[in-house]
PDB file of N, CA and C in Angstrom:
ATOM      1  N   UNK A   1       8.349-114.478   4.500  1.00  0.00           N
ATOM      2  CA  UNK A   1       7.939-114.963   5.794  1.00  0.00           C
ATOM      3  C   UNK A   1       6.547-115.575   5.676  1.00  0.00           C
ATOM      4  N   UNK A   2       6.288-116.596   6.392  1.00  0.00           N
ATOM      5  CA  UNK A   2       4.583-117.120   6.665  1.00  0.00           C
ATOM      6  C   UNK A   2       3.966-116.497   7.123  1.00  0.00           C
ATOM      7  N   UNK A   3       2.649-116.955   6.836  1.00  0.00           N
ATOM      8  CA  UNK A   3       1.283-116.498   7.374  1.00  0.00           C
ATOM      9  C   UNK A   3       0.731-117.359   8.273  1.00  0.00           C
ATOM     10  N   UNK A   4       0.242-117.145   9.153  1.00  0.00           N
ATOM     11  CA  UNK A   4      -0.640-118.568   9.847  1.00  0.00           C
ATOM     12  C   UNK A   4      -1.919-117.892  10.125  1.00  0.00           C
ATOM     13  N   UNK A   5      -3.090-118.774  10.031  1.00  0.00           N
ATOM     14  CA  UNK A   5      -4.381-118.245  10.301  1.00  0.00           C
ATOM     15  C   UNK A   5      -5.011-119.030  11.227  1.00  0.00           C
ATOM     16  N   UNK A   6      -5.583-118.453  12.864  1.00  0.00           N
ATOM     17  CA  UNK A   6      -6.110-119.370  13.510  1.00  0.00           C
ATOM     18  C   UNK A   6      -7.676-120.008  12.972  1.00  0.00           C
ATOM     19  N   UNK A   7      -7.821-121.119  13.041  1.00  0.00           N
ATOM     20  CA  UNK A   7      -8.742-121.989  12.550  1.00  0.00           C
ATOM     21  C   UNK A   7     -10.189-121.674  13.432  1.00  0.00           C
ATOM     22  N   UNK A   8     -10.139-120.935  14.669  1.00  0.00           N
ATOM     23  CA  UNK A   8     -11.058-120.338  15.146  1.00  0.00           C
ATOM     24  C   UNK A   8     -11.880-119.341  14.561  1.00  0.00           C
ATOM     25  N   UNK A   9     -11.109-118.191  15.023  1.00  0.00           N
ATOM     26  CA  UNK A   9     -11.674-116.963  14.254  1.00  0.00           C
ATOM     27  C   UNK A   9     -10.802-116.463  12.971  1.00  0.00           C
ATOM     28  N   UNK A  10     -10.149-116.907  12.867  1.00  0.00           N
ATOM     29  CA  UNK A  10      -9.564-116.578  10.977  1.00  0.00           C
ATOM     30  C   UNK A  10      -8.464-115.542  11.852  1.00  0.00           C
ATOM     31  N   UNK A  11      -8.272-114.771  12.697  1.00  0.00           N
ATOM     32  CA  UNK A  11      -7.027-114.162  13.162  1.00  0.00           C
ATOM     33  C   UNK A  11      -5.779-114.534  12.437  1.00  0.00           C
ATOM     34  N   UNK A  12      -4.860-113.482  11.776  1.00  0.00           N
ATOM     35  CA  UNK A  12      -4.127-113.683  10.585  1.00  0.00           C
ATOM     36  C   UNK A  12      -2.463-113.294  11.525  1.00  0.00           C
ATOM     37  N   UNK A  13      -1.456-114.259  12.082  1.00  0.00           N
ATOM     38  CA  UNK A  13      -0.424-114.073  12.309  1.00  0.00           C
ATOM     39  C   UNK A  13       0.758-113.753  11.098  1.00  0.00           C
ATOM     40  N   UNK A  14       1.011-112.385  10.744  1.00  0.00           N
ATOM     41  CA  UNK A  14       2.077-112.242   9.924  1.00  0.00           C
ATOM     42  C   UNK A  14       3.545-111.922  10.866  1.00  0.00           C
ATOM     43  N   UNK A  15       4.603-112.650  10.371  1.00  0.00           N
ATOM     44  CA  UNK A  15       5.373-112.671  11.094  1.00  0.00           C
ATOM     45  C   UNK A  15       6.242-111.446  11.064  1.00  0.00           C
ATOM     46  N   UNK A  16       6.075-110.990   9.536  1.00  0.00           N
ATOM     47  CA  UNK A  16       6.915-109.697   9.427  1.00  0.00           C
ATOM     48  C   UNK A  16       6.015-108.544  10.027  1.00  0.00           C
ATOM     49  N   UNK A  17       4.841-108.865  10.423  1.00  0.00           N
ATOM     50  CA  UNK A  17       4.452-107.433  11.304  1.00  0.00           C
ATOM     51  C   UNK A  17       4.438-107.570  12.796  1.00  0.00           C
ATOM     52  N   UNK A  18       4.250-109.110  12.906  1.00  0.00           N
ATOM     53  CA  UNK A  18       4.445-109.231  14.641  1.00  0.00           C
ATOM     54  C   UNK A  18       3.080-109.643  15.131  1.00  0.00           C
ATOM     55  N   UNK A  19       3.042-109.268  16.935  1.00  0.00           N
ATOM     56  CA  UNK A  19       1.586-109.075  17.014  1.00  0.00           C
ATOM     57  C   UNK A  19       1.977-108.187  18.397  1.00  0.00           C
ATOM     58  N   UNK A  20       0.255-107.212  18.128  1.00  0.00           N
ATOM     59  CA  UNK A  20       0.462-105.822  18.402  1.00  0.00           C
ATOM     60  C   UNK A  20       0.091-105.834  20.193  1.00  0.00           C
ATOM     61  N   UNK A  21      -0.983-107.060  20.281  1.00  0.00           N
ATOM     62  CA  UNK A  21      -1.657-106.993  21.258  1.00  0.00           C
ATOM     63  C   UNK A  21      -1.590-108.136  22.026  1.00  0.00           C
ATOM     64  N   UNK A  22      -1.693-108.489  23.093  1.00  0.00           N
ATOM     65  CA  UNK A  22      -2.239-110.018  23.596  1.00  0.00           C
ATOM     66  C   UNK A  22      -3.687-109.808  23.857  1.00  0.00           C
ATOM     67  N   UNK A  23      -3.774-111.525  24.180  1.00  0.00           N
ATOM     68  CA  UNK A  23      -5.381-111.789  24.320  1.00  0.00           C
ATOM     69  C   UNK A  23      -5.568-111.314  25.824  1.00  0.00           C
ATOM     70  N   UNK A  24      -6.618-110.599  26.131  1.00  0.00           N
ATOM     71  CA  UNK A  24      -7.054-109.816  27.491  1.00  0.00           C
ATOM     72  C   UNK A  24      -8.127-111.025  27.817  1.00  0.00           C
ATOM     73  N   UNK A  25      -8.062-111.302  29.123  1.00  0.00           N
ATOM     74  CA  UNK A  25      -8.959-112.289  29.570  1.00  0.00           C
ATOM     75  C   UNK A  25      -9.751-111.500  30.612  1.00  0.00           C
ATOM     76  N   UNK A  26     -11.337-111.723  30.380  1.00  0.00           N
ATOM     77  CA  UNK A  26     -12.547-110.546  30.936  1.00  0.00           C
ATOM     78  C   UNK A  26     -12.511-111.245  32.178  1.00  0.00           C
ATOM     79  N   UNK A  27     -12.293-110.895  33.212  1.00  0.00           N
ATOM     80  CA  UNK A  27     -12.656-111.298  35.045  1.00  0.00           C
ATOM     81  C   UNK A  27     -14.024-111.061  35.341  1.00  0.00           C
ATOM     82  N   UNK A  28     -14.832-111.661  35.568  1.00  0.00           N
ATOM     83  CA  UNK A  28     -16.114-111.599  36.103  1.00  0.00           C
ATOM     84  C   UNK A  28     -16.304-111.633  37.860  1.00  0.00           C
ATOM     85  N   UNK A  29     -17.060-111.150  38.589  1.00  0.00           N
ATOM     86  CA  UNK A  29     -17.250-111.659  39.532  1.00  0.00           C
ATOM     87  C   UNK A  29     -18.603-111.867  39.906  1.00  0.00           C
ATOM     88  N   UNK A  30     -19.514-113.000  39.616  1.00  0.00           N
ATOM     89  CA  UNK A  30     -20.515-113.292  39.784  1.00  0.00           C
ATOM     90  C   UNK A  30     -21.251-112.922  40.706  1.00  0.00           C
ATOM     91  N   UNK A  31     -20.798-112.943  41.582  1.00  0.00           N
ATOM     92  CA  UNK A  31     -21.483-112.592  43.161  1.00  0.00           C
ATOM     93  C   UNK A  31     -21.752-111.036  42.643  1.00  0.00           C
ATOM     94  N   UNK A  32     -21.071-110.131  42.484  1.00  0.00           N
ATOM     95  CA  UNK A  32     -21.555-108.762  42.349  1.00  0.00           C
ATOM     96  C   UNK A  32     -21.988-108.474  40.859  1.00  0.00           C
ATOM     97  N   UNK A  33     -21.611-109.081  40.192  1.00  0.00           N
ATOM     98  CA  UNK A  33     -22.328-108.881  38.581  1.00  0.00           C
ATOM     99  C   UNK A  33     -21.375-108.327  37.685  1.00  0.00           C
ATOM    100  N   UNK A  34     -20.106-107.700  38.344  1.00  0.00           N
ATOM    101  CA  UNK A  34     -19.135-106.589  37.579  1.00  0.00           C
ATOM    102  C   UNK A  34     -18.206-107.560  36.942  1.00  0.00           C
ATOM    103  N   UNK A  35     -17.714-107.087  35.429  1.00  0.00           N
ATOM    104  CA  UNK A  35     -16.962-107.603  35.229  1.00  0.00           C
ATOM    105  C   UNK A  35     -15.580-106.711  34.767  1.00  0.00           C
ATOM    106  N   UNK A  36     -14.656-107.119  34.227  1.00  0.00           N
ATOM    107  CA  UNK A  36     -13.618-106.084  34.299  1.00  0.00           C
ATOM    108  C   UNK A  36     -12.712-106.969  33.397  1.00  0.00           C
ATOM    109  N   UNK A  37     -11.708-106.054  32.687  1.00  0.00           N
ATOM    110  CA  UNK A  37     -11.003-106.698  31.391  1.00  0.00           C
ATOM    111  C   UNK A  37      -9.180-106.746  32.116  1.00  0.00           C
ATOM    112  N   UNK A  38      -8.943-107.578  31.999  1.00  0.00           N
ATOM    113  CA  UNK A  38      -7.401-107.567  32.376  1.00  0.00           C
ATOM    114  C   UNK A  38      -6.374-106.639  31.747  1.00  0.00           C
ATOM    115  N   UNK A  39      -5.898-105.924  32.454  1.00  0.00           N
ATOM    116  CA  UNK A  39      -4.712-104.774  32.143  1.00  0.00           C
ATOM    117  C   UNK A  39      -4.265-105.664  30.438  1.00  0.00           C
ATOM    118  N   UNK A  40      -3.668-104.610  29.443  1.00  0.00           N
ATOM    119  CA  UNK A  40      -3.009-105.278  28.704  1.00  0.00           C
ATOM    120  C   UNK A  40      -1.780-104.729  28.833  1.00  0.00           C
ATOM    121  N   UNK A  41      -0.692-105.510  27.671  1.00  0.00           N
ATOM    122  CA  UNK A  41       0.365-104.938  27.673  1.00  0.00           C
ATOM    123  C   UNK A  41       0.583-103.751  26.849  1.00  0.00           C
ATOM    124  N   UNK A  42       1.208-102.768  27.012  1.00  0.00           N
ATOM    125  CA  UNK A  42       1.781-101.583  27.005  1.00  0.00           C
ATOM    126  C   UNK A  42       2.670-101.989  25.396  1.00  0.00           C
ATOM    127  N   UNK A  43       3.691-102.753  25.529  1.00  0.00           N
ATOM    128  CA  UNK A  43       4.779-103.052  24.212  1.00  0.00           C
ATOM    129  C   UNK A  43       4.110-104.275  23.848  1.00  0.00           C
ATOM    130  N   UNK A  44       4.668-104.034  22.518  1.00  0.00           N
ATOM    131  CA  UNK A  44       4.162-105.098  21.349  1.00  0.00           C
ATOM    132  C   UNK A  44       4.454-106.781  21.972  1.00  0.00           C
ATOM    133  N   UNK A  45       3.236-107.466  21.988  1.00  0.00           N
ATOM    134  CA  UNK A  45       3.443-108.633  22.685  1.00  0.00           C
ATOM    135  C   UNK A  45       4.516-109.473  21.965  1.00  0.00           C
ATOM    136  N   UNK A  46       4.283-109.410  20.319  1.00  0.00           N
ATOM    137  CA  UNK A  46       5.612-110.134  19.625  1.00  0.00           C
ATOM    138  C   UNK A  46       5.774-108.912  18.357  1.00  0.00           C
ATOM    139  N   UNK A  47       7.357-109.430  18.610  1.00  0.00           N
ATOM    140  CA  UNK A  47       8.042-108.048  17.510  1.00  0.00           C
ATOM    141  C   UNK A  47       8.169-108.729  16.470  1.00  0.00           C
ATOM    142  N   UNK A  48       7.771-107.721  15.269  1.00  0.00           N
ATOM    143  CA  UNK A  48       8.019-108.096  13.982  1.00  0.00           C
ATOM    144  C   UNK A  48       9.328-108.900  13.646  1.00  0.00           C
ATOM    145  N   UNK A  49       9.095-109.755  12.926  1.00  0.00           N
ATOM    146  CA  UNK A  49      10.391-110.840  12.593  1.00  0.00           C
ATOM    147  C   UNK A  49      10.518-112.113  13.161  1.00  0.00           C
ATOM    148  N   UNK A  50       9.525-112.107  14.350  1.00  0.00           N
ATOM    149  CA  UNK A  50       9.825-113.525  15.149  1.00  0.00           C
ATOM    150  C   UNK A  50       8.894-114.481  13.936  1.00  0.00           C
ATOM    151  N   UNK A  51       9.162-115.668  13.868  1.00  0.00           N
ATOM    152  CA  UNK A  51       8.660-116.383  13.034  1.00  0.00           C
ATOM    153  C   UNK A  51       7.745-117.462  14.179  1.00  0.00           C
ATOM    154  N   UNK A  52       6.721-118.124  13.275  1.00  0.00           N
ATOM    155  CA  UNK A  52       5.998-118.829  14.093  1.00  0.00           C
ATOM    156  C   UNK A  52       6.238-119.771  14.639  1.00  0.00           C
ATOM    157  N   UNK A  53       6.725-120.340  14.854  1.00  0.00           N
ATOM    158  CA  UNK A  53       7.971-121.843  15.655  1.00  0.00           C
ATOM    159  C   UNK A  53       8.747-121.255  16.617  1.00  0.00           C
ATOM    160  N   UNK A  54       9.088-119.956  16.371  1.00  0.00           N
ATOM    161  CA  UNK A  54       9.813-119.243  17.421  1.00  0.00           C
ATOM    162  C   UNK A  54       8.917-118.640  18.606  1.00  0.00           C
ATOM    163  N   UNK A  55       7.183-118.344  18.531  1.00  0.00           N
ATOM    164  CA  UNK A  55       6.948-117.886  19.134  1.00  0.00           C
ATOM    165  C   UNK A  55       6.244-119.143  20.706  1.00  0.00           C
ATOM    166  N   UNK A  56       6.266-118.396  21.769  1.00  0.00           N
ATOM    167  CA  UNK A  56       6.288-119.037  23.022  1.00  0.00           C
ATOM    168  C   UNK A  56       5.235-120.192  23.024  1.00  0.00           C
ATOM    169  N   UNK A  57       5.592-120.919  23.808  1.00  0.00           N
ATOM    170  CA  UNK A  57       4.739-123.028  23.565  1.00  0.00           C
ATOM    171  C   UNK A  57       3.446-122.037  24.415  1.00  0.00           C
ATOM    172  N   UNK A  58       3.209-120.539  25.131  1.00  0.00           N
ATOM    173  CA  UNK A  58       1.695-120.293  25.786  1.00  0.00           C
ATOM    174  C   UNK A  58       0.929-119.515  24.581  1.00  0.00           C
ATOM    175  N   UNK A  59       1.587-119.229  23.614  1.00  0.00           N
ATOM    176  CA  UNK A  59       0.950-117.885  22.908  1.00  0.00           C
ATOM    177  C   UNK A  59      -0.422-118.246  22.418  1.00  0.00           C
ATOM    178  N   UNK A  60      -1.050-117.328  22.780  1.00  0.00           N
ATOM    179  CA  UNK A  60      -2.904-117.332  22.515  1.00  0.00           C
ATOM    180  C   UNK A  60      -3.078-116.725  21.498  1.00  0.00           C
ATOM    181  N   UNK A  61      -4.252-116.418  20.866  1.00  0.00           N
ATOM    182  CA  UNK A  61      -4.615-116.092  19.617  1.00  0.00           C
ATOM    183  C   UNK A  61      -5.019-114.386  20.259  1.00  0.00           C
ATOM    184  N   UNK A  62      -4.944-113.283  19.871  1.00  0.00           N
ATOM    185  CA  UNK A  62      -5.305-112.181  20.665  1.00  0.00           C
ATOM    186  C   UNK A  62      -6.689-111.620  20.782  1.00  0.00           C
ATOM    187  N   UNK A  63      -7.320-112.075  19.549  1.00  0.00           N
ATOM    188  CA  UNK A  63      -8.784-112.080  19.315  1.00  0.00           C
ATOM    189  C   UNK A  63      -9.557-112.840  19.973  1.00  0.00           C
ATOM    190  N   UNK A  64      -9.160-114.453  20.251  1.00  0.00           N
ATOM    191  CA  UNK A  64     -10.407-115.538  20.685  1.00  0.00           C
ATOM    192  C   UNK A  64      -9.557-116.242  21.997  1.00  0.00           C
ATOM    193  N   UNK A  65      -8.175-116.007  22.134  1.00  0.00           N
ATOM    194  CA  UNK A  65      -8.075-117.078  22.901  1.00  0.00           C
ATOM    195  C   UNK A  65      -7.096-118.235  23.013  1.00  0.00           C
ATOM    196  N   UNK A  66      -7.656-119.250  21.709  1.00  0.00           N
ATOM    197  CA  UNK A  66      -7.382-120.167  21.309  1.00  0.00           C
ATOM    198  C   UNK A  66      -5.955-120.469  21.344  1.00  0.00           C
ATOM    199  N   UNK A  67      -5.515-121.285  21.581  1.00  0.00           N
ATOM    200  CA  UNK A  67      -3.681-121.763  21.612  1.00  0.00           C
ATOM    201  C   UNK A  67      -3.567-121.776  20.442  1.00  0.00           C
ATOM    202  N   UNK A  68      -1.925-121.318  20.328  1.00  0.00           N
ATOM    203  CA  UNK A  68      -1.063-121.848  18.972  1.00  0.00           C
ATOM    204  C   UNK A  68      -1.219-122.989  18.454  1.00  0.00           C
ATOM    205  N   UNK A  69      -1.730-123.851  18.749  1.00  0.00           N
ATOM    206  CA  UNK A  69      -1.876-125.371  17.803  1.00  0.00           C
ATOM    207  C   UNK A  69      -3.384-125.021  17.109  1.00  0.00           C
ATOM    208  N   UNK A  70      -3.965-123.976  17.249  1.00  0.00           N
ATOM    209  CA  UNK A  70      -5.386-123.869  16.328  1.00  0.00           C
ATOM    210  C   UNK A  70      -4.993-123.105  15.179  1.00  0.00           C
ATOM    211  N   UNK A  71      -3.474-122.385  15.161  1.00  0.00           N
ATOM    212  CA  UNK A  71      -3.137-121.931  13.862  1.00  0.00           C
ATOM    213  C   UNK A  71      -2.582-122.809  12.709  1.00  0.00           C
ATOM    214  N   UNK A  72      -2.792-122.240  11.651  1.00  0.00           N
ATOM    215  CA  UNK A  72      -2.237-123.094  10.294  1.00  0.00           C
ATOM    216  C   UNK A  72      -1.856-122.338   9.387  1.00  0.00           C
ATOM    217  N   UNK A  73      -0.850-122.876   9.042  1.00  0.00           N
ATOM    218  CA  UNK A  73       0.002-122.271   7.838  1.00  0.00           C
ATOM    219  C   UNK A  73      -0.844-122.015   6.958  1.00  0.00           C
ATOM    220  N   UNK A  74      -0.566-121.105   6.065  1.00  0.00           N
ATOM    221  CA  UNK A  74      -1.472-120.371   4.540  1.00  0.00           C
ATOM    222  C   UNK A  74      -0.993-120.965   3.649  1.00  0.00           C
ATOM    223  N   UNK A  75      -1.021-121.480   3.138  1.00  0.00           N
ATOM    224  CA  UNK A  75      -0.766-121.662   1.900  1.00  0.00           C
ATOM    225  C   UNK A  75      -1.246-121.113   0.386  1.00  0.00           C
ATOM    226  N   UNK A  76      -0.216-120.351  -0.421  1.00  0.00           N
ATOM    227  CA  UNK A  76      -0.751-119.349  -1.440  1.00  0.00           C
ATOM    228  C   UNK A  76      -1.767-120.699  -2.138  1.00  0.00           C
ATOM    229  N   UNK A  77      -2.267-120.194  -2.987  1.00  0.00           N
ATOM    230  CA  UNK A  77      -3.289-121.443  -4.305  1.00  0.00           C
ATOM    231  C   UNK A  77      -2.209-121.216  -5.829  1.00  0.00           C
ATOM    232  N   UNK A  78      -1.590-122.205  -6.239  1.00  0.00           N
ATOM    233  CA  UNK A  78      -0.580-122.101  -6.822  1.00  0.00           C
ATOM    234  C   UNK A  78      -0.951-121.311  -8.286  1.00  0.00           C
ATOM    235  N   UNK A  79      -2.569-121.503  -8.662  1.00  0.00           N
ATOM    236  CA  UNK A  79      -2.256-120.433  -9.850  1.00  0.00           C
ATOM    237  C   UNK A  79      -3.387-119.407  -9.970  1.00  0.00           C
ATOM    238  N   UNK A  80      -3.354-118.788  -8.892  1.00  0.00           N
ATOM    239  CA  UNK A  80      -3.930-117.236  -8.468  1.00  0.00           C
ATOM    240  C   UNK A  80      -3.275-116.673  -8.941  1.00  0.00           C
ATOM    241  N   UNK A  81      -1.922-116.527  -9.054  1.00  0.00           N
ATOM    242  CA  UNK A  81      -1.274-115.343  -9.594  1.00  0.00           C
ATOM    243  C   UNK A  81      -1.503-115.829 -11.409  1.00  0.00           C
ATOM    244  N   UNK A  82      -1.846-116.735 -12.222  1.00  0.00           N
ATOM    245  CA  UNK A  82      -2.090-116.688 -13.353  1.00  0.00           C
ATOM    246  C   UNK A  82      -3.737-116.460 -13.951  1.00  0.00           C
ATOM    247  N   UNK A  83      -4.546-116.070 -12.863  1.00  0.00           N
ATOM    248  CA  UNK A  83      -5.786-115.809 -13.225  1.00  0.00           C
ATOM    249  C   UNK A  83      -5.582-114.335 -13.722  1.00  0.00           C
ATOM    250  N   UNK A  84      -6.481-114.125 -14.598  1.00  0.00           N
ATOM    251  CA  UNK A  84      -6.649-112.255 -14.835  1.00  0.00           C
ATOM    252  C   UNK A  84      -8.284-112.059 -14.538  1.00  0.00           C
ATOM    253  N   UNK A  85      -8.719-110.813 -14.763  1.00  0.00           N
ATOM    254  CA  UNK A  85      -9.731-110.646 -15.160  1.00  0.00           C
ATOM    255  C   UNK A  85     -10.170-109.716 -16.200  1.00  0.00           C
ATOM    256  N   UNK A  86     -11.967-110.450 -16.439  1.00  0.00           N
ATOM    257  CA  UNK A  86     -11.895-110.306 -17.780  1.00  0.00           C
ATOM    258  C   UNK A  86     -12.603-109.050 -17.965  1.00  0.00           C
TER     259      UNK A  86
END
């Protein structure tokens, strides 16, 4: 399965684990100074296995925010796995 990493904050979408949380958006109310964090969800916002094309055209990044078009595929570096060390 892919990896995608948002280009914001580096937030790492693996598809075989899912994602655990959504992004909570902080409510302010200026006039009184208080601010307050939006309820989250209770169940896993995406279940392990959904792949990234599959997930919804709103999905936010859960850390920053940012929409699904700020993520990008990983791509391994083709000869990491032939480095050793010395």
């Amino acid at each position: 399965m892919d990896i995608y990493v948002c280009r914001m904050c580096g937030h790492i979408y693996d598809s075989a684990k899912g994602e655990a949380k959504s992004f909570s958006r902080i409510l302010c109310d200026s006039g009184k100074g208080q601010c307050e964090i939006a309820a989250e969800q209770k169940t896993p916002y995406v279940k392990p296995g959904v792949d990234f094309k599959d997930l919804p055209a709103d999905f936010r990044c859960p850390v920053c925010g940012y929409p699904k078009s700020f993520f990008r595929k990983q791509v391994p570096e083709p000869l990491a796995a032939l480095r050793t060390l010395s």
